[in-house]
N, C-alpha and C. Protein backbone atom coordinates (compact mmCIF):
# COMPACT_ATOMS: atom_id res chain seq x y z
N UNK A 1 -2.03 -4.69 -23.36
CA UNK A 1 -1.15 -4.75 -22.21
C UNK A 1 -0.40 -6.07 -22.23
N UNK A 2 0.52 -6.07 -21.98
CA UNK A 2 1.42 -7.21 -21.90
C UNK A 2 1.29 -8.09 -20.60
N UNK A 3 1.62 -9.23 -20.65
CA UNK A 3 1.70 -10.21 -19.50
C UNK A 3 1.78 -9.78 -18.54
N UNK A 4 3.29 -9.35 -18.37
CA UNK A 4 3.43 -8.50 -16.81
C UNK A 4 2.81 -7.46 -16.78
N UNK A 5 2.77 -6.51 -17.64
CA UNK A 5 1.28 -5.56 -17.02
C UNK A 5 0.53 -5.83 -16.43
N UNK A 6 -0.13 -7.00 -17.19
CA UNK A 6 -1.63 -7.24 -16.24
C UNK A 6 -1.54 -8.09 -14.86
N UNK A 7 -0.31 -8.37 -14.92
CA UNK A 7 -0.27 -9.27 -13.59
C UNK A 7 0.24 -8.39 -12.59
N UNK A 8 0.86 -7.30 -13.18
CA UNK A 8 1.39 -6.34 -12.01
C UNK A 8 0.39 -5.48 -11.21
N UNK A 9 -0.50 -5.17 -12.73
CA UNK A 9 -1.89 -4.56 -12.29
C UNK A 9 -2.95 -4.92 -11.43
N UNK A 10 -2.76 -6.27 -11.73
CA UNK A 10 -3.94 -7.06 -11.06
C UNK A 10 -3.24 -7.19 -9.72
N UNK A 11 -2.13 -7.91 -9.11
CA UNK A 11 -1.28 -7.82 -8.27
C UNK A 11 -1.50 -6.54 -7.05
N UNK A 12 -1.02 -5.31 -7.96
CA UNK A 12 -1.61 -3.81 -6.98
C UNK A 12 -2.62 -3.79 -6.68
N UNK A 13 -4.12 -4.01 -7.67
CA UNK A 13 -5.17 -4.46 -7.04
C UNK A 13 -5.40 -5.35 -5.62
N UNK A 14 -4.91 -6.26 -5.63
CA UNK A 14 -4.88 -7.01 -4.66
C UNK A 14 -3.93 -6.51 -3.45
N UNK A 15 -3.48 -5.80 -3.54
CA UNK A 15 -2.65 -4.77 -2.12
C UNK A 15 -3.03 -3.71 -1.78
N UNK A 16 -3.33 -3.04 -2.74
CA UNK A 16 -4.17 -1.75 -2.68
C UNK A 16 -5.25 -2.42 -1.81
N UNK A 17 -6.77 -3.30 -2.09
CA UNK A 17 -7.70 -3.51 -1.54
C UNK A 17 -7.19 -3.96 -0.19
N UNK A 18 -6.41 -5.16 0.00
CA UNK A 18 -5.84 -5.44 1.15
C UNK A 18 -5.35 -4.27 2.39
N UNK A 19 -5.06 -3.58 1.97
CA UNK A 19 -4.70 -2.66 3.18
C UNK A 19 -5.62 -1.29 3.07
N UNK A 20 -6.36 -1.31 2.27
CA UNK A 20 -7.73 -0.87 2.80
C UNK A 20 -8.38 -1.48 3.80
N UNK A 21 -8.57 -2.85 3.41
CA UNK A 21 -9.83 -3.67 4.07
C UNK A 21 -9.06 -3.83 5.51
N UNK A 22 -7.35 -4.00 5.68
CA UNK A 22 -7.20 -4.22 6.97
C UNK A 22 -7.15 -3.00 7.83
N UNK A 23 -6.97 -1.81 7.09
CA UNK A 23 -7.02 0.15 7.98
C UNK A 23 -9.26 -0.80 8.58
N UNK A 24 -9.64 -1.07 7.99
CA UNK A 24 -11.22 -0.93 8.27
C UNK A 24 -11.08 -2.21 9.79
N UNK A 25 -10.65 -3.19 9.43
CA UNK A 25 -9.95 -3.89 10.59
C UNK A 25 -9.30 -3.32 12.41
N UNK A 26 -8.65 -2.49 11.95
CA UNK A 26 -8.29 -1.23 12.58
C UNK A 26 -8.88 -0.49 13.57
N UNK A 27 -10.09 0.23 12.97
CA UNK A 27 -10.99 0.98 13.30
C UNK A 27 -12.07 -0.07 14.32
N UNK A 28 -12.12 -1.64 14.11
CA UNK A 28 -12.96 -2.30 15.36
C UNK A 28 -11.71 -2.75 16.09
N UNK A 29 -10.61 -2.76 16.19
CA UNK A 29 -10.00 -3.52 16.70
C UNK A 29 -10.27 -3.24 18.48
N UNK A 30 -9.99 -4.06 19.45
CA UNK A 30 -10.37 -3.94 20.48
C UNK A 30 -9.35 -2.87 21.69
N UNK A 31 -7.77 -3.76 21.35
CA UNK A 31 -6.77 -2.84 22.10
C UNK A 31 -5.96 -2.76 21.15
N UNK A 32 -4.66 -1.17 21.85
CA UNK A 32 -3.44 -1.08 21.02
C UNK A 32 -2.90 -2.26 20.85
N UNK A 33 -2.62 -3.17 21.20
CA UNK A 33 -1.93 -4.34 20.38
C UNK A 33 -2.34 -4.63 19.45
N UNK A 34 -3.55 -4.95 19.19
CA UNK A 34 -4.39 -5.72 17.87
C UNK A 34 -4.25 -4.29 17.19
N UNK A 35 -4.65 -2.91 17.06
CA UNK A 35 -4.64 -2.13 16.44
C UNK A 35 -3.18 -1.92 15.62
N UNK A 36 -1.84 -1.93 16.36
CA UNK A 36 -0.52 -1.77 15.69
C UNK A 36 -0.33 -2.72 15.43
N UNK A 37 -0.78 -4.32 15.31
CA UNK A 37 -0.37 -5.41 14.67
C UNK A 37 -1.49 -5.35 13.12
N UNK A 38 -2.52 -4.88 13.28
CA UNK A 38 -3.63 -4.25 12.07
C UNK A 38 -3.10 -3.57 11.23
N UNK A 39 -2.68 -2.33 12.08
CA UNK A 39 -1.31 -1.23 11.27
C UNK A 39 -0.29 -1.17 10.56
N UNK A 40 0.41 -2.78 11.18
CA UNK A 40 1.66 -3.07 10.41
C UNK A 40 1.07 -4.28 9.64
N UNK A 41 0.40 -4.41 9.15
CA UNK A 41 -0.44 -4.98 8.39
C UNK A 41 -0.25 -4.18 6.89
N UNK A 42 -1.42 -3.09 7.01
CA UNK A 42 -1.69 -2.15 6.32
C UNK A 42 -0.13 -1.70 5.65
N UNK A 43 0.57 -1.12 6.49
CA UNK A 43 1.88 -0.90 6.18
C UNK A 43 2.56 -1.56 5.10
N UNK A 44 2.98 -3.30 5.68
CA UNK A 44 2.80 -4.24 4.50
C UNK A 44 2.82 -3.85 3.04
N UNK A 45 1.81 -3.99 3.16
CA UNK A 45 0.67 -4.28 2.07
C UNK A 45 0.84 -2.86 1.50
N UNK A 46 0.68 -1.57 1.88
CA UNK A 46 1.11 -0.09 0.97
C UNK A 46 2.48 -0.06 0.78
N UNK A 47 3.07 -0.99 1.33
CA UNK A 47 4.82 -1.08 1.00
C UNK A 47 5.09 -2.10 -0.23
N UNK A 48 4.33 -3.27 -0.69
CA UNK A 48 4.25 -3.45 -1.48
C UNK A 48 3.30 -2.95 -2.60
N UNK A 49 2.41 -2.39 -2.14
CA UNK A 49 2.69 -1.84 -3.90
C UNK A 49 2.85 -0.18 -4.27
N UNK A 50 3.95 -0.23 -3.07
CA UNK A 50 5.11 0.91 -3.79
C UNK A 50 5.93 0.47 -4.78
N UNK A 51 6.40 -1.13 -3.94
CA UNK A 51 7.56 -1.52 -5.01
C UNK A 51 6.46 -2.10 -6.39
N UNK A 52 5.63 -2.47 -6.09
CA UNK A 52 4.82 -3.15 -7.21
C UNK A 52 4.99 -1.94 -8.56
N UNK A 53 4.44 -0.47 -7.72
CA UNK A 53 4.71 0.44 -9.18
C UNK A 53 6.24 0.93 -9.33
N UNK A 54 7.22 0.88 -8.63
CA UNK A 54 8.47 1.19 -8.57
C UNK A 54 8.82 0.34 -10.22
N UNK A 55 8.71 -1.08 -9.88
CA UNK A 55 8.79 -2.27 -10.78
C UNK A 55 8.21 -2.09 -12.02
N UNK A 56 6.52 -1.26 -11.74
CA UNK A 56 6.44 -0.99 -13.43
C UNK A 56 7.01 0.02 -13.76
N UNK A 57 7.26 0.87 -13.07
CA UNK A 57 8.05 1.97 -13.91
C UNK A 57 9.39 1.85 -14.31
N UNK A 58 10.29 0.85 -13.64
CA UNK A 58 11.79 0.64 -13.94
C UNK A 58 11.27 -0.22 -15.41
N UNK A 59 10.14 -0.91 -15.45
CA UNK A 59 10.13 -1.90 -16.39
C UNK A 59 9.63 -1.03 -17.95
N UNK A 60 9.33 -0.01 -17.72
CA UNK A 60 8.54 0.79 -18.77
C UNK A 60 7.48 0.59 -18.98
N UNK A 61 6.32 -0.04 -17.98
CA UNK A 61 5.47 -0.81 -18.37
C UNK A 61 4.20 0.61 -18.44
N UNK A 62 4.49 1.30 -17.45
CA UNK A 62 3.68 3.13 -18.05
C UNK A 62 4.81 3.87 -17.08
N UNK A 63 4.86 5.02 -17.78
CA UNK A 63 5.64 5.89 -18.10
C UNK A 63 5.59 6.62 -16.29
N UNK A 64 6.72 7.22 -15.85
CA UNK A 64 6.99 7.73 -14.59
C UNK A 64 5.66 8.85 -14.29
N UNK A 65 5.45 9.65 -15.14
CA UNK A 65 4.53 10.78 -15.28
C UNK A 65 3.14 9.59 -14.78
N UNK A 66 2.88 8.79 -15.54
CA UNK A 66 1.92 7.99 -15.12
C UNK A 66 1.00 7.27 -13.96
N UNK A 67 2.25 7.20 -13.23
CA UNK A 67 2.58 6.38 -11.95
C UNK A 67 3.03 7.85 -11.18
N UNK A 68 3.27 8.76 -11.44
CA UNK A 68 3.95 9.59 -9.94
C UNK A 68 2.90 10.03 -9.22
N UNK A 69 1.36 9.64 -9.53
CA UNK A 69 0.06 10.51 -8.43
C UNK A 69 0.19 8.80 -7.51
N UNK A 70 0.22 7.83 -8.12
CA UNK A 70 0.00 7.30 -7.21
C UNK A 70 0.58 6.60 -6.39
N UNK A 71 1.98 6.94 -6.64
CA UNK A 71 3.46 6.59 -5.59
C UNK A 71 3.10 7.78 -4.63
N UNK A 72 3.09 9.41 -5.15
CA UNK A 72 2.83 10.42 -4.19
C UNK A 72 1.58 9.68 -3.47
N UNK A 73 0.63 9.31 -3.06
CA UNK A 73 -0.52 9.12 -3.26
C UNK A 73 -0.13 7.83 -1.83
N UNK A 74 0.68 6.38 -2.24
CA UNK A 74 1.22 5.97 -1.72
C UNK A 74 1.80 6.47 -0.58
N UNK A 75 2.84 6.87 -0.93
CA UNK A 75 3.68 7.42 0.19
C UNK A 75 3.26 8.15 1.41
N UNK A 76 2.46 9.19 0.94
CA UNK A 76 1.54 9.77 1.89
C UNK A 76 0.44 8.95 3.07
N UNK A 77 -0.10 7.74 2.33
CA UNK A 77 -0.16 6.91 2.92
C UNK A 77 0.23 6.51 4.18
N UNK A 78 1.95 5.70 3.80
CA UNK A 78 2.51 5.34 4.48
C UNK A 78 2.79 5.80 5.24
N UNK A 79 3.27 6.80 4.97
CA UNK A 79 3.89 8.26 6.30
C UNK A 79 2.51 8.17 7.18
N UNK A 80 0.90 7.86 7.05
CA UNK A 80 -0.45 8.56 8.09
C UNK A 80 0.02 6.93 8.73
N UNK A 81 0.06 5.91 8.31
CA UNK A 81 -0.03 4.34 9.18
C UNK A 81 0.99 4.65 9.88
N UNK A 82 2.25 5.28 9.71
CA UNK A 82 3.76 5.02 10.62
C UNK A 82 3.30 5.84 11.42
N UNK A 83 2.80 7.29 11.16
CA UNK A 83 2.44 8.08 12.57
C UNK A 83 1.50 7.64 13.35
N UNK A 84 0.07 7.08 12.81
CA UNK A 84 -0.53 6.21 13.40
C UNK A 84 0.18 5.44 14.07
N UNK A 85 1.02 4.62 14.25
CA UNK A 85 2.23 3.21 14.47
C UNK A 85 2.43 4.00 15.79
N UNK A 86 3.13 5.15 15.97
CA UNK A 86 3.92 5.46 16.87
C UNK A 86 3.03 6.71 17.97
N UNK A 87 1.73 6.92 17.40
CA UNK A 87 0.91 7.76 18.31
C UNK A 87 0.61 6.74 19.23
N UNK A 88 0.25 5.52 19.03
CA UNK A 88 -0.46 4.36 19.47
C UNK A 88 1.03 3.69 20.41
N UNK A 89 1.35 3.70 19.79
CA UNK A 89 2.95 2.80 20.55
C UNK A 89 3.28 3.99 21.96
């Protein structure tokens, strides 16, 4: 793997876990405020590493086929935190 591979990889790692660990944040939070400021947290953080794999795939770094379960995968995501966002709001 090349340089930026592994830094991109390692990188998603570190966003991916992040907005796991803050959805778990979430779930104790006390009121809707702290919960949709938790949320747009999470959000964040699955918004970057959309672009994180957007970036390897424009870069060729693995192939679109490669990356499309977990942009779908992503996205779906994002779409449950925004409805979350606005059930709560």
């Amino acid at each position: 793997m090349s340089y930026a591979g592994d830094y991109l990889a390692k990188q998603l790692i570190r966003s991916s876990c992040s907005s796991a660990l803050n959805y778990g944040e979430v779930l104790g939070a006390g009121t809707d405020r702290d919960k949709i400021n938790k949320l747009r947290i999470c959000l964040k953080e699955l918004r970057e590493s959309l672009r994180n794999l957007n970036i390897q795939t424009k870069a060729r770094l693995f192939s679109e086929e490669d990356l499309k379960g977990l942009k779908d995968e992503n996205d779906q995501l994002i779409r449950i935190i925004v409805t979350r966002i606005k059930n709560i709001g």
